[in-house]
N, C-alpha and C. Protein backbone atom coordinates (compact mmCIF):
# COMPACT_ATOMS: atom_id res chain seq x y z
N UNK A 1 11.17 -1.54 0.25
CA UNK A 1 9.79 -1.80 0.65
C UNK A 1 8.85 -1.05 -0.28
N UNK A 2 8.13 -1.64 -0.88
CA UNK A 2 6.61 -0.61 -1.67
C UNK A 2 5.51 -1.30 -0.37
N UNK A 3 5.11 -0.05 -0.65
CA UNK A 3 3.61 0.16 0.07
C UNK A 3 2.48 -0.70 -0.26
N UNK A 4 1.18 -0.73 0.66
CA UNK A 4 0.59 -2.01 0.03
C UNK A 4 -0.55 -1.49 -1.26
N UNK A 5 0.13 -0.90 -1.69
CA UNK A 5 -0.82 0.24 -3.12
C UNK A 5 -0.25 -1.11 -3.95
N UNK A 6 -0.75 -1.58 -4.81
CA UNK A 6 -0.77 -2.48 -6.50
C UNK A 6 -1.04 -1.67 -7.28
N UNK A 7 -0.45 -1.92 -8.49
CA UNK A 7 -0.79 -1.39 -9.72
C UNK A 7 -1.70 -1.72 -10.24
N UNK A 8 -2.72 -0.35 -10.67
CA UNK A 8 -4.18 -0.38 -11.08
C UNK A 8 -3.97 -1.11 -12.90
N UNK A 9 -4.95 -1.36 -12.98
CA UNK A 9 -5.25 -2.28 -14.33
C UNK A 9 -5.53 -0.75 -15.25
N UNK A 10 -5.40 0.86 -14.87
CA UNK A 10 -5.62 1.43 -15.87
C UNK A 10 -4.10 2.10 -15.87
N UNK A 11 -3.12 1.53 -16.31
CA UNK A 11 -1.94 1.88 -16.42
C UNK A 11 -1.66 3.44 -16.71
N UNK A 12 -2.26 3.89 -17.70
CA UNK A 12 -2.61 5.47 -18.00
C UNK A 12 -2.59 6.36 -16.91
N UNK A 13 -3.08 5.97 -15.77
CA UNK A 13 -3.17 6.53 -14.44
C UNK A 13 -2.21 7.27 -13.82
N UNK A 14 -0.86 6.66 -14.39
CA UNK A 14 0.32 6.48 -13.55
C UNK A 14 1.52 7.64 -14.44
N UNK A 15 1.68 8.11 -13.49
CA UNK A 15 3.42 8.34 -14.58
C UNK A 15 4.26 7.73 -14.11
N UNK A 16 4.88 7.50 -13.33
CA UNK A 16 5.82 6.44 -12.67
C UNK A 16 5.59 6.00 -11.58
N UNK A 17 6.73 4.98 -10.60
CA UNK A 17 6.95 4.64 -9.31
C UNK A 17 7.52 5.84 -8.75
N UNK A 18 7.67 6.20 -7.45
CA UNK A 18 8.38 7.39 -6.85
C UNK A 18 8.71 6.58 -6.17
N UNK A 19 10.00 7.33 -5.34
CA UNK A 19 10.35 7.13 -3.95
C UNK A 19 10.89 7.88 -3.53
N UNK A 20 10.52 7.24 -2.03
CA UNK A 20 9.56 8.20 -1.21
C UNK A 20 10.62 8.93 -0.52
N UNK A 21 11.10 10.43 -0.70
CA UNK A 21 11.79 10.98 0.23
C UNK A 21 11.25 11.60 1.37
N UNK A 22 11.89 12.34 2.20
CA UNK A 22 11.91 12.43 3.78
C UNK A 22 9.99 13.09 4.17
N UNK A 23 9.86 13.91 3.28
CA UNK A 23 8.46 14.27 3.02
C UNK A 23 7.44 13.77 2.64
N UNK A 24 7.91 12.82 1.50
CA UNK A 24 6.44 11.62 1.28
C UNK A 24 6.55 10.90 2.71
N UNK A 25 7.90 10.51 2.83
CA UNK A 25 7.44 9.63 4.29
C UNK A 25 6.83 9.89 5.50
N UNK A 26 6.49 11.46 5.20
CA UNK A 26 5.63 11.65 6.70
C UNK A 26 4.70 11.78 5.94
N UNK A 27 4.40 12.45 4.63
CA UNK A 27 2.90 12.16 4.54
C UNK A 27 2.33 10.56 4.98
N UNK A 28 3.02 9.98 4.53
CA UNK A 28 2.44 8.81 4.61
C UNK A 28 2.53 8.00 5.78
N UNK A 29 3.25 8.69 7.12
CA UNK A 29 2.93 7.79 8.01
C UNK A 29 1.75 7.97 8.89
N UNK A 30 0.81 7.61 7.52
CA UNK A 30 -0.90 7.37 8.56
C UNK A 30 -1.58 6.10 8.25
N UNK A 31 -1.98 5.13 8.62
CA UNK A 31 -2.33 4.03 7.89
C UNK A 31 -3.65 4.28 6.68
N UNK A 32 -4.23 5.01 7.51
CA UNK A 32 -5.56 5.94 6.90
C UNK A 32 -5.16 6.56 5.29
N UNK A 33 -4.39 7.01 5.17
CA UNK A 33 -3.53 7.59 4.11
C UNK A 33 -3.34 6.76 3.73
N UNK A 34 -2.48 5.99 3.91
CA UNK A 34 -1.99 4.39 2.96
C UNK A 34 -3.18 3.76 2.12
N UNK A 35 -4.13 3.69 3.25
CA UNK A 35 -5.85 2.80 2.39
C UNK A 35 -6.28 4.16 1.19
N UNK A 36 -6.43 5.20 1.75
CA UNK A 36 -7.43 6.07 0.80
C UNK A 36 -5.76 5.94 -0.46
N UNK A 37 -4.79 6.36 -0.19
CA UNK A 37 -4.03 5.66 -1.29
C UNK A 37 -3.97 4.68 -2.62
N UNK A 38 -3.87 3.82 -1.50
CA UNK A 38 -4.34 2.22 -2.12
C UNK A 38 -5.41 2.51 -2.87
N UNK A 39 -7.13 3.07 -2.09
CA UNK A 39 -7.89 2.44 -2.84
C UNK A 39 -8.26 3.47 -4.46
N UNK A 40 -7.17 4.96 -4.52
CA UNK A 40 -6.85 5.61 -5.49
C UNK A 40 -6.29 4.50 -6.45
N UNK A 41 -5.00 3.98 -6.48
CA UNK A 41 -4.59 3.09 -7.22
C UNK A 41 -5.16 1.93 -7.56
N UNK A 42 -5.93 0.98 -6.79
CA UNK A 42 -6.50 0.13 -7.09
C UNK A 42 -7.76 0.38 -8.27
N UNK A 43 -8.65 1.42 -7.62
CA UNK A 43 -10.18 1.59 -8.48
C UNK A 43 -9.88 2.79 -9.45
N UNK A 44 -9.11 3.61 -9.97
CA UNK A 44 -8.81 4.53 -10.54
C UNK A 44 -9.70 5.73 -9.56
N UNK A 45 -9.75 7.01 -10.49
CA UNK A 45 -10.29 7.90 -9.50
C UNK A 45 -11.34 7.87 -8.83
N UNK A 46 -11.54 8.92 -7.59
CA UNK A 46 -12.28 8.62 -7.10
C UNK A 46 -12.68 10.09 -6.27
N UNK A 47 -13.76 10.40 -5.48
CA UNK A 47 -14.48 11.62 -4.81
C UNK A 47 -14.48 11.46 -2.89
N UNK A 48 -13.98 12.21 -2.32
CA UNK A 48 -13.91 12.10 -1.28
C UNK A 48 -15.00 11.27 -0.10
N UNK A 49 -16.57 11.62 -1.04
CA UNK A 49 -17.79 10.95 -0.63
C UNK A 49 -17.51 9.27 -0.86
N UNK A 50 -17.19 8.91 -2.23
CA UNK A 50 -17.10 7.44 -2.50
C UNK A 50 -15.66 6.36 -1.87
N UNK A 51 -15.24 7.59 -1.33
CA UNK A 51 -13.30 6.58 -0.48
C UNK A 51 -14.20 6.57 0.68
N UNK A 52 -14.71 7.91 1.41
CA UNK A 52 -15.78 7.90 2.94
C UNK A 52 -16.71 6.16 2.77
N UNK A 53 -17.00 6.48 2.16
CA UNK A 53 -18.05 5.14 1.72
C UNK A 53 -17.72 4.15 1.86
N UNK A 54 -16.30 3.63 0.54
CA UNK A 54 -15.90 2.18 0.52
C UNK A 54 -14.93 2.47 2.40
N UNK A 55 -14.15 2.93 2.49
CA UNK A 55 -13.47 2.55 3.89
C UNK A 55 -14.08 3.08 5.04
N UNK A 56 -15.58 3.51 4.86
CA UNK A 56 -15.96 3.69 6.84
C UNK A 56 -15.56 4.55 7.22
N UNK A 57 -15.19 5.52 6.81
CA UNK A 57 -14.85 6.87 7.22
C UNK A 57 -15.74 7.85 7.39
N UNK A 58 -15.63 9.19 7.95
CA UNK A 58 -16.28 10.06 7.80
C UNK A 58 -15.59 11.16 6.21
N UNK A 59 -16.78 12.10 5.85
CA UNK A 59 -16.18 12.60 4.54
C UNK A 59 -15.25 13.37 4.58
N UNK A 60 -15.70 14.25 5.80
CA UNK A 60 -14.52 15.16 6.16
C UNK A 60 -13.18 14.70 6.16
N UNK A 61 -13.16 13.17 7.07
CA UNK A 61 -11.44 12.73 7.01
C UNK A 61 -11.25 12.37 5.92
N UNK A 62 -11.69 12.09 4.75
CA UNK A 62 -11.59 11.46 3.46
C UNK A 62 -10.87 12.60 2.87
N UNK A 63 -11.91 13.82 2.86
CA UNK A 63 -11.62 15.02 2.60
C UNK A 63 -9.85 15.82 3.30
N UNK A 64 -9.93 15.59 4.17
CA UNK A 64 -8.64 15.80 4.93
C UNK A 64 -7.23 15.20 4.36
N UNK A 65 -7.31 13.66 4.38
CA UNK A 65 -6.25 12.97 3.88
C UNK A 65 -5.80 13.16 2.23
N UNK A 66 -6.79 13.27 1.54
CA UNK A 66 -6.88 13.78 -0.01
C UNK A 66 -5.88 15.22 -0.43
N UNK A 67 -6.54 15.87 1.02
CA UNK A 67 -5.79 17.10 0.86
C UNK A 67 -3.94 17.39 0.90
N UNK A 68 -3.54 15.74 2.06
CA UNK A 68 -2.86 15.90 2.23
C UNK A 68 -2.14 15.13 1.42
N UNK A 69 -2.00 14.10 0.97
CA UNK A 69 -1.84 13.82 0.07
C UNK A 69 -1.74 14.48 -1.18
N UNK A 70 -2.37 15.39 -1.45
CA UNK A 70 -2.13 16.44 -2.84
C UNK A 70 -1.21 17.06 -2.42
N UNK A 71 -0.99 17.47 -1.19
CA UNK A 71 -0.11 18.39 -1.14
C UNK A 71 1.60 17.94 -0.99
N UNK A 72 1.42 16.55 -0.93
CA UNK A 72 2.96 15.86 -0.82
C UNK A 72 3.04 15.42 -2.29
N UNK A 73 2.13 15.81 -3.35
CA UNK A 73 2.47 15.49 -4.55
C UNK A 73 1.80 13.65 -5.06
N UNK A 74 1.57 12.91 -4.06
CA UNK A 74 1.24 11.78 -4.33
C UNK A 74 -0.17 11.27 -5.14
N UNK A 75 -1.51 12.53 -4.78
CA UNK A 75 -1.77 12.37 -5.85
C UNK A 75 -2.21 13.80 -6.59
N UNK A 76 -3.18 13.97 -7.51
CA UNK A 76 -3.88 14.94 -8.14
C UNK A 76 -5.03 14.91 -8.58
N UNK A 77 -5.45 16.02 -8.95
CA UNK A 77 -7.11 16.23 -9.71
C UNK A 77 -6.82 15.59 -10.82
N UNK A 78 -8.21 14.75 -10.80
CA UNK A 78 -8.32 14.15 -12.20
C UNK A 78 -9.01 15.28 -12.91
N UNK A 79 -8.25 15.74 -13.98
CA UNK A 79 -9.32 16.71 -15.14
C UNK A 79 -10.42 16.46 -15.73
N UNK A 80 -11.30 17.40 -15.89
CA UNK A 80 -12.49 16.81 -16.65
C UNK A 80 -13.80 16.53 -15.53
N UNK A 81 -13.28 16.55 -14.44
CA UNK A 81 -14.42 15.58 -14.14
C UNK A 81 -14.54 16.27 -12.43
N UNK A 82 -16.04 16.02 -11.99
CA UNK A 82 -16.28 16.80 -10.81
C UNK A 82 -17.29 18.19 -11.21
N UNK A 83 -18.11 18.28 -10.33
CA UNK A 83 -19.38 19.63 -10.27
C UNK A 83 -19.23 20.35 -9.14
N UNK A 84 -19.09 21.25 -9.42
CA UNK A 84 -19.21 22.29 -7.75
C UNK A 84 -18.12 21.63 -7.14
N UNK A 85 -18.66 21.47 -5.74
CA UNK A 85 -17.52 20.99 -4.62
C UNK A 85 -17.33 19.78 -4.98
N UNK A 86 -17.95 18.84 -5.67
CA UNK A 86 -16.93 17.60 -5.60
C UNK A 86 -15.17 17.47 -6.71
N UNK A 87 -14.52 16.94 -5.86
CA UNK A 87 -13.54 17.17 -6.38
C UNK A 87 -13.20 15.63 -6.74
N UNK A 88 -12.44 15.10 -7.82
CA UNK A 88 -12.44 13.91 -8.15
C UNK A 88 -10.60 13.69 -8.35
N UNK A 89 -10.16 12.55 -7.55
CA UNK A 89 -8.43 12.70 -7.45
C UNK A 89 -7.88 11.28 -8.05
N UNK A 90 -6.69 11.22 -8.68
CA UNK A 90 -6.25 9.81 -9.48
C UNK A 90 -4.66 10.03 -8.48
N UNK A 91 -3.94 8.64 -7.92
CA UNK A 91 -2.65 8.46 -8.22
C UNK A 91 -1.75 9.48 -8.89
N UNK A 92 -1.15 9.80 -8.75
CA UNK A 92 0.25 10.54 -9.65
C UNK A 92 1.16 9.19 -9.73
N UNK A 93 1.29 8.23 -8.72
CA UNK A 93 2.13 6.89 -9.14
C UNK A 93 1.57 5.80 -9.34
N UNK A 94 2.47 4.62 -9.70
CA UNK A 94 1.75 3.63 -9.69
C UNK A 94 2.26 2.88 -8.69
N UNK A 95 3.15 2.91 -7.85
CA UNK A 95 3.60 2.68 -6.55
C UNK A 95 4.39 3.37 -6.03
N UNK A 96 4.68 3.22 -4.66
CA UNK A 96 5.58 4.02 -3.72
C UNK A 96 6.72 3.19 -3.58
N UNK A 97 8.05 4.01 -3.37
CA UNK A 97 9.10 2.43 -3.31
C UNK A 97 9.82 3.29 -2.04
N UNK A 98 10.46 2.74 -0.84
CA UNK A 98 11.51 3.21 0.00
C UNK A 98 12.00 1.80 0.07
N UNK A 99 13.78 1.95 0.47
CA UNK A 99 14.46 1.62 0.96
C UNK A 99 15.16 1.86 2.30
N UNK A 100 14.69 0.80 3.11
CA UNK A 100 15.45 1.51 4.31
C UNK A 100 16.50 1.46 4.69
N UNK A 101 17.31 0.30 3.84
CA UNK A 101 19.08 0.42 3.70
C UNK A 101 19.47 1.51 3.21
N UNK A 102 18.93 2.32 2.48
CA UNK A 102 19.52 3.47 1.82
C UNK A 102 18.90 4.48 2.38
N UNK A 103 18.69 4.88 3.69
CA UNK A 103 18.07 5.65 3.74
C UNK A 103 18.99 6.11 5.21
N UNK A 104 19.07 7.38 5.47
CA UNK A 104 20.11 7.55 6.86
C UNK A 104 19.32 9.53 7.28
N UNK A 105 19.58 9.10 8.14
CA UNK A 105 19.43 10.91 9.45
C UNK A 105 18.01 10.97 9.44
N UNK A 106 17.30 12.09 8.82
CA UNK A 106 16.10 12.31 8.82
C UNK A 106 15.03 11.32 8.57
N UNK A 107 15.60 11.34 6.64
CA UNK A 107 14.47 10.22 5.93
C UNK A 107 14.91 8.95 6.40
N UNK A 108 15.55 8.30 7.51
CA UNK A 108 15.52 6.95 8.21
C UNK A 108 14.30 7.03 9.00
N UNK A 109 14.60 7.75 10.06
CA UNK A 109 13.60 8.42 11.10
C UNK A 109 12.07 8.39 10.54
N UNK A 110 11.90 9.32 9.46
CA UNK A 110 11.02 9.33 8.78
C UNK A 110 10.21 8.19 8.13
N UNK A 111 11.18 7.32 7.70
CA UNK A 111 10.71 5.61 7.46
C UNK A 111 10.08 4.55 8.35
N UNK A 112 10.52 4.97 9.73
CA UNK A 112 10.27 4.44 10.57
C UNK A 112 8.73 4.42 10.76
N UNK A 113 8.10 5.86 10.77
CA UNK A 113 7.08 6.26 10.86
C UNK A 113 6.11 5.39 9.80
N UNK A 114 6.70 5.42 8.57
CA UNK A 114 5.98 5.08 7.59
C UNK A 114 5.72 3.30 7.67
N UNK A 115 6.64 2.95 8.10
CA UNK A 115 6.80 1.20 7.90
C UNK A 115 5.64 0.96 8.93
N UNK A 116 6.02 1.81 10.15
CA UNK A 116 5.09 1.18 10.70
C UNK A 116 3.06 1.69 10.90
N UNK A 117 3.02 2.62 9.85
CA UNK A 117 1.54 2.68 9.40
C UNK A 117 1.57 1.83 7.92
N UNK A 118 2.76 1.41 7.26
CA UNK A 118 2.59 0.19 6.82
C UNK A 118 1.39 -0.88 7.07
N UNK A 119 2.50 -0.89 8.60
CA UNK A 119 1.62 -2.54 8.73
C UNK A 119 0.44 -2.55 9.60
N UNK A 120 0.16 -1.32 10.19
CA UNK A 120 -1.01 -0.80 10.11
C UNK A 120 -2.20 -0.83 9.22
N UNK A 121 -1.50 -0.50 7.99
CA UNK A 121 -2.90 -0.77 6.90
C UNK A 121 -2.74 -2.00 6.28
N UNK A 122 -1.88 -3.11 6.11
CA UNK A 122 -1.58 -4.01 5.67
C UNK A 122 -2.69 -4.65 6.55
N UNK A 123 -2.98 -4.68 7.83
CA UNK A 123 -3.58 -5.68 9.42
C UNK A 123 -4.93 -4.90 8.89
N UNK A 124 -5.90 -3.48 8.68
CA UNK A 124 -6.55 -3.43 8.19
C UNK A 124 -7.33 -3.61 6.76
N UNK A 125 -6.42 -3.92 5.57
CA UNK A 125 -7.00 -4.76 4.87
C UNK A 125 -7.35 -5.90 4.64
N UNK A 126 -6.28 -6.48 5.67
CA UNK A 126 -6.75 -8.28 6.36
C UNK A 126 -8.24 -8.28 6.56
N UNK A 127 -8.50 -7.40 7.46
CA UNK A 127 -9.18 -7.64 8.16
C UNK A 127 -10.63 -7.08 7.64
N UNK A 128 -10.47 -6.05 6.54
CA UNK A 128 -11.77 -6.13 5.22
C UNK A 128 -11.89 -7.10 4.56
N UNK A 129 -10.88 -7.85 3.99
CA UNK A 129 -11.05 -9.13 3.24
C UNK A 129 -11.70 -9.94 3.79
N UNK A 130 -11.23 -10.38 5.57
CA UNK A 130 -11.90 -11.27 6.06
C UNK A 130 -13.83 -11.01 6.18
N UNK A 131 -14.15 -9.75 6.54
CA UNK A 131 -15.62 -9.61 6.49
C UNK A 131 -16.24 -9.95 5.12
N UNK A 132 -15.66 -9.55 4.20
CA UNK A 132 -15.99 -9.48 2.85
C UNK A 132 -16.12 -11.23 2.32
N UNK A 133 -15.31 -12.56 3.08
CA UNK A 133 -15.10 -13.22 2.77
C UNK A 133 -17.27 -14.17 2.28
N UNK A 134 -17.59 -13.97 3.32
CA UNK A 134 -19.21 -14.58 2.81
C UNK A 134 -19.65 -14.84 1.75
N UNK A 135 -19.34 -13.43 1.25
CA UNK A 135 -19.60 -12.68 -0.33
C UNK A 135 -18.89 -12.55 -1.25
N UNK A 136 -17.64 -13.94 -1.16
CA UNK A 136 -16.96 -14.06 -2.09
C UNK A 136 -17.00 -15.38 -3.38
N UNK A 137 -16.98 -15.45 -4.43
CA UNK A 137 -17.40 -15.61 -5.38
C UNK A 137 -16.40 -17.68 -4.96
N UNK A 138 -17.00 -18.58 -5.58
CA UNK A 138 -16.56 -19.69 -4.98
C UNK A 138 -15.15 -19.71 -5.72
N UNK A 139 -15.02 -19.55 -6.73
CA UNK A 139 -13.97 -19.46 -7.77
C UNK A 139 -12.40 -19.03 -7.05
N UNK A 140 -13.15 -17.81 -6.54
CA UNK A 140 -11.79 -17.05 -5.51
C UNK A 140 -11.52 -17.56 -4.05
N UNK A 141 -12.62 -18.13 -4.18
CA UNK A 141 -12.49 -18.85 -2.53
C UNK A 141 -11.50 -19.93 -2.55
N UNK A 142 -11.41 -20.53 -3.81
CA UNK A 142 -10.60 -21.73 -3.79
C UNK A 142 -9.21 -21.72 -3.86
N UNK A 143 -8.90 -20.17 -4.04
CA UNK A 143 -7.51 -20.08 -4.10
C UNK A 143 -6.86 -19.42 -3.54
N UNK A 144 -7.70 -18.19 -2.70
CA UNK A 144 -7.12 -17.37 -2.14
C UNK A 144 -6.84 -17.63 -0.47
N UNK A 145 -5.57 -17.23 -0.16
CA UNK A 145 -4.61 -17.82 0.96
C UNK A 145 -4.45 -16.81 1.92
N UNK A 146 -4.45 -16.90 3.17
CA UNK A 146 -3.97 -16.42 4.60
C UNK A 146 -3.43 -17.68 4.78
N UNK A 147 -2.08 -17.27 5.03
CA UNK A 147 -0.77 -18.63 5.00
C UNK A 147 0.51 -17.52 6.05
N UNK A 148 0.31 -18.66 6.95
CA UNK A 148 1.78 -17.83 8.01
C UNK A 148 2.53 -18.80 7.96
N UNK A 149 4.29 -18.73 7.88
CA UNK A 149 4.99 -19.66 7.83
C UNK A 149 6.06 -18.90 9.44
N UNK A 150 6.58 -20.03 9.56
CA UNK A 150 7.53 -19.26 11.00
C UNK A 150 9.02 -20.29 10.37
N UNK A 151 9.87 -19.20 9.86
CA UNK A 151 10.85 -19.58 9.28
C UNK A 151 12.67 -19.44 10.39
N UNK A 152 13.26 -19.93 10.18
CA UNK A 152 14.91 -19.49 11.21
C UNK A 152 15.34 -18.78 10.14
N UNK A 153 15.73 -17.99 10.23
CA UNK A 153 16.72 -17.05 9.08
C UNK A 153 17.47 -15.95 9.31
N UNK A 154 18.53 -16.16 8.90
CA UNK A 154 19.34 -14.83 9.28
C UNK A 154 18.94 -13.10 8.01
N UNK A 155 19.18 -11.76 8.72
CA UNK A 155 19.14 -10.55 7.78
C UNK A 155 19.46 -11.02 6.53
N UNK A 156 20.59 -11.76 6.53
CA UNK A 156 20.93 -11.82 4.97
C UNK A 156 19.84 -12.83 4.25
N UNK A 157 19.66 -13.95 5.13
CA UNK A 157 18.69 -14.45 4.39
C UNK A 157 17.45 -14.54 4.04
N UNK A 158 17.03 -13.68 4.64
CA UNK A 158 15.57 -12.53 4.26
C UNK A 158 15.90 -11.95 3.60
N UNK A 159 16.79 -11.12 3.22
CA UNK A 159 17.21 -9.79 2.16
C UNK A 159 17.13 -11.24 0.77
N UNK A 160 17.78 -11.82 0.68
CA UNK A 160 17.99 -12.76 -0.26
C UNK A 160 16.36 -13.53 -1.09
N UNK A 161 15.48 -14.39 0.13
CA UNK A 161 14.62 -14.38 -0.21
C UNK A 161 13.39 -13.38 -0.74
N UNK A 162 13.61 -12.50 0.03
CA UNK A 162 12.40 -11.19 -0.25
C UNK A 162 13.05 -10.91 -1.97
N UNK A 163 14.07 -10.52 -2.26
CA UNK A 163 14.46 -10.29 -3.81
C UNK A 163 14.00 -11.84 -4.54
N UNK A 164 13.94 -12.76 -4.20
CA UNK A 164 13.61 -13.94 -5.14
C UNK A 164 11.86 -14.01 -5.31
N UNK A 165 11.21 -13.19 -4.17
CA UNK A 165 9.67 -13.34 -4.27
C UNK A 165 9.26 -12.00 -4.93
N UNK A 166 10.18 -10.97 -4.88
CA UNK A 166 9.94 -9.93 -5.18
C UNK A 166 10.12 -9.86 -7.53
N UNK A 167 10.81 -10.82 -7.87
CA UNK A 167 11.39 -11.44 -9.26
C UNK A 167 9.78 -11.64 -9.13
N UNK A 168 9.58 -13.15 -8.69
CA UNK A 168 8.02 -13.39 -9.47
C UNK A 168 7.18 -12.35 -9.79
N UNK A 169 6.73 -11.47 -8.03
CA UNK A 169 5.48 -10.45 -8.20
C UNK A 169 6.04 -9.66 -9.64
N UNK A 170 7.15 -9.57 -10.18
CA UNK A 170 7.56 -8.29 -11.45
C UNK A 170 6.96 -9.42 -12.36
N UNK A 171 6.98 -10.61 -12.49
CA UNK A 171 6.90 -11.60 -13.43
C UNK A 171 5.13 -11.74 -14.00
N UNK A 172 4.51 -11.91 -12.61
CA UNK A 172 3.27 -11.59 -12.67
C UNK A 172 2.78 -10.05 -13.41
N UNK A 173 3.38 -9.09 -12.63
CA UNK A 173 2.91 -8.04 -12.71
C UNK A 173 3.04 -7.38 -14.23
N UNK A 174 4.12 -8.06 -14.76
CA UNK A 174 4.19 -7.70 -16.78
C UNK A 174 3.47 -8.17 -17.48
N UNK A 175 2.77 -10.03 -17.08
CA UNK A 175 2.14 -10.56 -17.39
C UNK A 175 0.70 -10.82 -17.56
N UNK A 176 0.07 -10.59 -16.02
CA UNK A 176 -0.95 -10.34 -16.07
C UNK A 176 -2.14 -9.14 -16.20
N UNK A 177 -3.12 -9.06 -15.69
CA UNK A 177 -4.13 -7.87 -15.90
C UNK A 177 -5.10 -8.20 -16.92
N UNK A 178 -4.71 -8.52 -18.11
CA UNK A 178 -5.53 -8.39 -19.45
C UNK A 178 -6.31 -9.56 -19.52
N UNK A 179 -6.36 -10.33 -19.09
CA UNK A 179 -6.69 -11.87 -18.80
C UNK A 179 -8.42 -11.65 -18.23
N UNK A 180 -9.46 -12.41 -19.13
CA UNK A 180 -10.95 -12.13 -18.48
C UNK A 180 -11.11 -12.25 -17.16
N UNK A 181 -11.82 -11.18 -16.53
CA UNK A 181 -12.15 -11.96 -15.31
C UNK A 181 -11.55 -11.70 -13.97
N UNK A 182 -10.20 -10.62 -14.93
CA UNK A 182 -8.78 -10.45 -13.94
C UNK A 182 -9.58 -9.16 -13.08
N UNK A 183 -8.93 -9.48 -11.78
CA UNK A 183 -9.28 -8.28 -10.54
C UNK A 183 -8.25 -7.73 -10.09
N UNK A 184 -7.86 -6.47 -9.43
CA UNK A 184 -6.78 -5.86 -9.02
C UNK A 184 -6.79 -7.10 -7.30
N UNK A 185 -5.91 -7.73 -7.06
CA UNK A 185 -5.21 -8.80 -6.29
C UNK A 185 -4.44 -8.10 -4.88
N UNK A 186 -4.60 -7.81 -3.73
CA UNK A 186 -3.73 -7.51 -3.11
C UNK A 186 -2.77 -8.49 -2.29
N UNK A 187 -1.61 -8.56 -2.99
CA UNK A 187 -0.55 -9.89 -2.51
C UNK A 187 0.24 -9.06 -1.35
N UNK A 188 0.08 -9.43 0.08
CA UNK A 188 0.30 -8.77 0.93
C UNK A 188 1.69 -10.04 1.65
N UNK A 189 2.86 -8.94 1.75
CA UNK A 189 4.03 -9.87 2.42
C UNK A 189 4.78 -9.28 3.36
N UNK A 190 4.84 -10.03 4.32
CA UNK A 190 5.59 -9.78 5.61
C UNK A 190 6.25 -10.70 5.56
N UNK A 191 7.69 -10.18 6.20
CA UNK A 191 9.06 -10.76 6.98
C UNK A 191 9.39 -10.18 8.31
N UNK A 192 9.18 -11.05 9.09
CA UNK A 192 9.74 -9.83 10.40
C UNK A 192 9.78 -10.80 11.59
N UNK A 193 11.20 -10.39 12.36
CA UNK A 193 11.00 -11.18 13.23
C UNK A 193 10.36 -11.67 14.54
N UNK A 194 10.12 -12.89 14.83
CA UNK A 194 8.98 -12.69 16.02
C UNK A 194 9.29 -11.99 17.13
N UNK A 195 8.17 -10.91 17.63
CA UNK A 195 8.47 -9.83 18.77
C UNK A 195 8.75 -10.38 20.02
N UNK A 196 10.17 -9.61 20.33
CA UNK A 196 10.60 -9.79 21.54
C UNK A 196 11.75 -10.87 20.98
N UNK A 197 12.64 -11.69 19.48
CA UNK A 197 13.22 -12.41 19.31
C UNK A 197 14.73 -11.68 19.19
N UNK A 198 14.10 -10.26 18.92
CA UNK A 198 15.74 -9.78 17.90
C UNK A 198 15.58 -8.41 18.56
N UNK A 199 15.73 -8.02 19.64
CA UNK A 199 15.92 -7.00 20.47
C UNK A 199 17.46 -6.67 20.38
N UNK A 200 17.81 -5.40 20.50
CA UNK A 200 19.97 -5.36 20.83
C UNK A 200 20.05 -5.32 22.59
N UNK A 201 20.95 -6.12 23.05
CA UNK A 201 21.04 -6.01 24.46
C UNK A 201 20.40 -4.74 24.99
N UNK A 202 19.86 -4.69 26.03
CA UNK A 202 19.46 -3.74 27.15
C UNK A 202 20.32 -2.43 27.00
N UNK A 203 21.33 -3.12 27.43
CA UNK A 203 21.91 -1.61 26.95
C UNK A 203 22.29 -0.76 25.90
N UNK A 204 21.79 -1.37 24.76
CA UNK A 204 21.84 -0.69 23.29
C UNK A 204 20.57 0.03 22.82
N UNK A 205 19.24 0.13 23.65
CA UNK A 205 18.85 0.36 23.02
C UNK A 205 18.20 1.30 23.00
């Protein structure tokens, strides 16, 4: 699973992908964290006042999550830049990656937490896009999709498909950016089964 952070168009930003052991995963199970995240990677750096701003926050929590986040290593001070108290912070990655097949005892536990402020911030950026939609340019209107499909499929055949959609996004993602006009894109994907379908008997659980 990567987080719903994209790779920013200033590649420089980044030193690598991480993943996420037992400690990033509690930093990160806040959805709040995930967005001020995200919107590090997406816009390059940024000041605790201007994340308060774009996501509706107060500064203090802006201020708070930044902190914590520095301190799990995810991101850092951008050098150079900032007066007095403002402090100005970039990404240390260019995405987050966990696996939850590979993952067992603690950092499972720990994943759990995280997946599900996942989709926590995944349901709140829906739901900025949708306000934002008025004021969107006709060009993008014509192509951009909220598309639910309700598919039968077994584990394996989700594991199977998710790696065949997961090929393109790498295909895109080498390819594009440089292209006029190009915007950082958030391609947001869920698999999961419908609640209340795939429970373990009563007594398993």
């Amino acid at each position: 699973m990567t987080d719903p952070s994209a790779a920013s168009a200033d590649a420089d930003s980044f030193a690598r992908d991480i993943e996420l052991d037992t400690a990033a995963l509690r930093v990160l199970a806040h959805p709040l964290r995930l967005n001020v995240l995200s919107l590090l990677r997406e816009r390059g750096p940024s000041t605790a006042g201007r994340i308060a701003g774009e996501l509706g926050i107060n500064p203090g929590a802006a201020s708070y999550h930044l902190r914590r986040l520095a301190a799990g290593g995810l991101i850092v001070e951008e050098p150079g830049r900032g007066t007095g108290r403002e402090r100005w912070w970039r990404s240390a990655h260019r995405q987050s990656i966990h696996d939850p097949a590979a993952a067992s005892g603690a950092e499972r536990e720990a994943g759990l937490g995280y997946t599900h402020a996942v989709a926590l911030a995944a349901a709140d950026r829906l739901r900025r896009s949708a306000q934002e939609l008025p004021r969107i340019p006709g060009e993008w209107l014509d192509v951009i999709t909220y598309s639910d499909f309700l598919l039968r499929l077994t584990p394996a055949d989700v594991h199977r498909m998710r790696a065949e959609i997961f090929e393109v996004i790498e295909r895109y993602r080498a390819d594009g950016g440089e292209s006029e006009g190009a915007v950082p894109v958030a391609l947001q994907l869920q698999a999961f089964p419908v609640p209340g379908t795939a429970r373990p008997p009563a007594g398993d659980e």
